[in-house]
C-alpha atoms as a PDB file:
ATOM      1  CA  UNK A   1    -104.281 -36.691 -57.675  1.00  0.00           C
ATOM      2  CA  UNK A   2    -105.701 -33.842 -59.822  1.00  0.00           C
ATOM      3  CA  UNK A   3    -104.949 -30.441 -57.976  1.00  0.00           C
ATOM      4  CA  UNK A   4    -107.515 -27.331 -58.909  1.00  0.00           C
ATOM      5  CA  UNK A   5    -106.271 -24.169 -59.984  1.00  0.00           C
ATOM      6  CA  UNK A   6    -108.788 -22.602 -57.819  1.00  0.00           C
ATOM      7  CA  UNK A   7    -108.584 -25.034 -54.634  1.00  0.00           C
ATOM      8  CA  UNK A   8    -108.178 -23.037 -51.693  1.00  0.00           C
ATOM      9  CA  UNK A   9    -104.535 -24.325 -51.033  1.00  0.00           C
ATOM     10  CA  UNK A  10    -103.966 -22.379 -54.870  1.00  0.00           C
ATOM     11  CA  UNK A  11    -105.477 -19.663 -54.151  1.00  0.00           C
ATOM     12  CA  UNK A  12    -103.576 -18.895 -50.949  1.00  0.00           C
ATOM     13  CA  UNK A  13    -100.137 -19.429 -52.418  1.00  0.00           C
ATOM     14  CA  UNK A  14    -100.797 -17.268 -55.589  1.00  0.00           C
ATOM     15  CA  UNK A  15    -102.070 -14.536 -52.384  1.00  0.00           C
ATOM     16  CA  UNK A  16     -98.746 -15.161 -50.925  1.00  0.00           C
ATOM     17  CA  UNK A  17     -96.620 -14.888 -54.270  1.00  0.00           C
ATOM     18  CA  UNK A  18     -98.646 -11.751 -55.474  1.00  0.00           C
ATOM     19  CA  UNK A  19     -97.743 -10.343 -51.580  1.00  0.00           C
ATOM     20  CA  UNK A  20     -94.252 -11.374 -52.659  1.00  0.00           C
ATOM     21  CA  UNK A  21     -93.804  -9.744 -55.799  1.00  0.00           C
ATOM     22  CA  UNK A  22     -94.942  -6.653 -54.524  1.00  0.00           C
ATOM     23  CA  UNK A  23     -93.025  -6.411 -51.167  1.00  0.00           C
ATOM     24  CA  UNK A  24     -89.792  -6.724 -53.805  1.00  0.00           C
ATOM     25  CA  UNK A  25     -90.816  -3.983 -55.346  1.00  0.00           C
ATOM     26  CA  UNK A  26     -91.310  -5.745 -58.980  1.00  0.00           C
ATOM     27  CA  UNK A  27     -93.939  -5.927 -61.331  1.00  0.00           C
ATOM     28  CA  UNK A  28     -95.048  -8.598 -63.513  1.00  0.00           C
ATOM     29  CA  UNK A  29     -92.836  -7.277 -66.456  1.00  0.00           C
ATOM     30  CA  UNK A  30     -89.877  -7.461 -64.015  1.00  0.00           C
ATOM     31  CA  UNK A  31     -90.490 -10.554 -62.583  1.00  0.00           C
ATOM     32  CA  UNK A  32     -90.728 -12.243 -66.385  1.00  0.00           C
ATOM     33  CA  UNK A  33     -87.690 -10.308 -67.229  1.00  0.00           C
ATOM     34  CA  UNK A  34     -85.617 -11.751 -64.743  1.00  0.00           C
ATOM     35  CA  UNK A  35     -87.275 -15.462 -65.529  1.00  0.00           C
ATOM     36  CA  UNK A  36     -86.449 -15.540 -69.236  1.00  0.00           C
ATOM     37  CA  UNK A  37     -90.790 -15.504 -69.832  1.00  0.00           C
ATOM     38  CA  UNK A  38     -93.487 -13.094 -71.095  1.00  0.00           C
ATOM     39  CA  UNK A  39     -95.718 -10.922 -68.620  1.00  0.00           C
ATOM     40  CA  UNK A  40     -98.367 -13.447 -69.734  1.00  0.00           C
ATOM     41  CA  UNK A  41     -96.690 -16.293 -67.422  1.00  0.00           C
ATOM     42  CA  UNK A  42     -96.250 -14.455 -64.546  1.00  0.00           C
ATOM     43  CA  UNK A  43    -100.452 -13.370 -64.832  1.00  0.00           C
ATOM     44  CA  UNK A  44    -101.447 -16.243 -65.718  1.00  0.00           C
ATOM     45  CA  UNK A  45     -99.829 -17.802 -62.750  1.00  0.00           C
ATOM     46  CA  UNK A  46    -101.040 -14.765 -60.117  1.00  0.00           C
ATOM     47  CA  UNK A  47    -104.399 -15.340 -61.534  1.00  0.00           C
ATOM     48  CA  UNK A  48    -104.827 -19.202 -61.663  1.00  0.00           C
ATOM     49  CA  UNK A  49    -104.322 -19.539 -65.429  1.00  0.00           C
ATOM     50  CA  UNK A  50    -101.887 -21.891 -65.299  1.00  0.00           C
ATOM     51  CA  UNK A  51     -99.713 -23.662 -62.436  1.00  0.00           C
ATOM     52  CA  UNK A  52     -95.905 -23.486 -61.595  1.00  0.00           C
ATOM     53  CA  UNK A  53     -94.232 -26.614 -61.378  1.00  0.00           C
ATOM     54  CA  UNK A  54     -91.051 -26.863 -59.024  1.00  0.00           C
ATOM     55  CA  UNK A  55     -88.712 -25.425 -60.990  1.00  0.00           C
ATOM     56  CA  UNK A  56     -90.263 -22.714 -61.690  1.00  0.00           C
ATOM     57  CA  UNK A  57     -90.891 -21.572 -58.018  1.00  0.00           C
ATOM     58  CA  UNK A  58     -87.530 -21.869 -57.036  1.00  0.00           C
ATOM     59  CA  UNK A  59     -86.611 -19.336 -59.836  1.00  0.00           C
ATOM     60  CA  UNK A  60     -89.298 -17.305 -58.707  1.00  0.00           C
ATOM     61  CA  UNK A  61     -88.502 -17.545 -55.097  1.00  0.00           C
ATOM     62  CA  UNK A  62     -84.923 -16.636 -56.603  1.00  0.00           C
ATOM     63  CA  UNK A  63     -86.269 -13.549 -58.819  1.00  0.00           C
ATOM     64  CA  UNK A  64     -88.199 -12.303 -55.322  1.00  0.00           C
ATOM     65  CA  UNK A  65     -85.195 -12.668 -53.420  1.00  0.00           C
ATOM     66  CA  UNK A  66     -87.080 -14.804 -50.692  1.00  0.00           C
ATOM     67  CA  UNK A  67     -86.723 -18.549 -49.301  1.00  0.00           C
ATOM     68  CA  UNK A  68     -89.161 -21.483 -50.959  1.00  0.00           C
ATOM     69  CA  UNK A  69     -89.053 -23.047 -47.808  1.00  0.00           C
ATOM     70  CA  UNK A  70     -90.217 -19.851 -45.836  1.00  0.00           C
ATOM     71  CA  UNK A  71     -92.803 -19.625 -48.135  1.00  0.00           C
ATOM     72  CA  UNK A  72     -93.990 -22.930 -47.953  1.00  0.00           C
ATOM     73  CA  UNK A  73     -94.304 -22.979 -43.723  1.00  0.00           C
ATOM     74  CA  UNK A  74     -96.287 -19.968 -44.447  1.00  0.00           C
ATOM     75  CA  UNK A  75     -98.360 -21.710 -46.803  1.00  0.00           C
ATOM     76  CA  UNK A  76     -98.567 -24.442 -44.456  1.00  0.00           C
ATOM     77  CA  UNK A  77     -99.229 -22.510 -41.575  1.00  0.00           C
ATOM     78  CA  UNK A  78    -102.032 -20.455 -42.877  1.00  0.00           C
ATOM     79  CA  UNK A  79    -103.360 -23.992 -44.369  1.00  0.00           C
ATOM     80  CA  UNK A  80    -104.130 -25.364 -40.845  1.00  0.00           C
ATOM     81  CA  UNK A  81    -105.395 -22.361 -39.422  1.00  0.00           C
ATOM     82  CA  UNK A  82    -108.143 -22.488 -41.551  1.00  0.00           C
ATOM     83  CA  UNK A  83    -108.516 -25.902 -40.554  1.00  0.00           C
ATOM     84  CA  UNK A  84    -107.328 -27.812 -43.487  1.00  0.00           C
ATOM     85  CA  UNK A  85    -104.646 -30.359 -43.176  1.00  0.00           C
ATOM     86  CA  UNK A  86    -101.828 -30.997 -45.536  1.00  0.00           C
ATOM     87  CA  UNK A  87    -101.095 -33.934 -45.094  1.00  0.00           C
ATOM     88  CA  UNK A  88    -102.174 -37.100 -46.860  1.00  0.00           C
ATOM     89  CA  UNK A  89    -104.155 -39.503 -45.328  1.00  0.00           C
ATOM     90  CA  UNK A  90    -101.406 -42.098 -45.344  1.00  0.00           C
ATOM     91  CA  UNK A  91     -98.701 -39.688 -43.782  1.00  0.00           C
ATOM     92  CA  UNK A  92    -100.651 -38.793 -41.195  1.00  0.00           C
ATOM     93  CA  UNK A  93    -100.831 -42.887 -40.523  1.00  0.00           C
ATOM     94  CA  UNK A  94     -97.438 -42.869 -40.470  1.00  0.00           C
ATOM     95  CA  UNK A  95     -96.510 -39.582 -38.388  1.00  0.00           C
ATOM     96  CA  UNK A  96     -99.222 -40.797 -35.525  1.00  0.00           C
ATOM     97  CA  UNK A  97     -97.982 -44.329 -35.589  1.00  0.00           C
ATOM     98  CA  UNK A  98     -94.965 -43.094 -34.889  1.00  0.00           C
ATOM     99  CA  UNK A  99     -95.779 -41.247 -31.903  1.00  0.00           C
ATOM    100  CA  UNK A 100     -98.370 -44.125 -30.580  1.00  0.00           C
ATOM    101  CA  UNK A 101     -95.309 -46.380 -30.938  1.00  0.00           C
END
């Protein structure tokens, strides 16, 4: 399954890891600094350019000095508030089943 850059569950985690950057006090020359990258990465990333694989958060969330897994509840979180469900059709089988059972 295909993700888009600009889906709305993108969009909200580049809002969050912008809001992340700046609350450590970094800028996008920092930020590449510390990853081993050029500015361009951490732009392109902020504005939807390109994605960041797993790896690549986790040094980020490392570089920001803030927890992946924080940031993901958040993500989460602010997901279902506006109504939109993360989970996939089949886990969401499996999780009511579960409590049916």
């Amino acid at each position: 399954m295909a993700s888009n850059l600009n889906s709305p569950e993108y969009v909200l985690l580049r809002e969050i890891l912008q809001r992340e950057r700046r609350l450590s006090g970094l800028n996008q020359e920092e930020v590449a600094a510390d990853l081993g990258r050029a500015q361009s990465f951490v732009s392109k990333y902020e504005q939807g350019e390109r994605r960041l694989d797993v790896v690549d958060f986790m040094r980020l969330c490392d570089v920001l000095s803030t927890n992946p897994s924080s940031l993901i509840r958040e993500l989460r979180k602010k997901l279902k508030e506006q109504g939109r469900d993360w989970k996939s059709p089949r886990f969401a089988r499996l999780t009511n089943s579960g409590k049916n059972g």
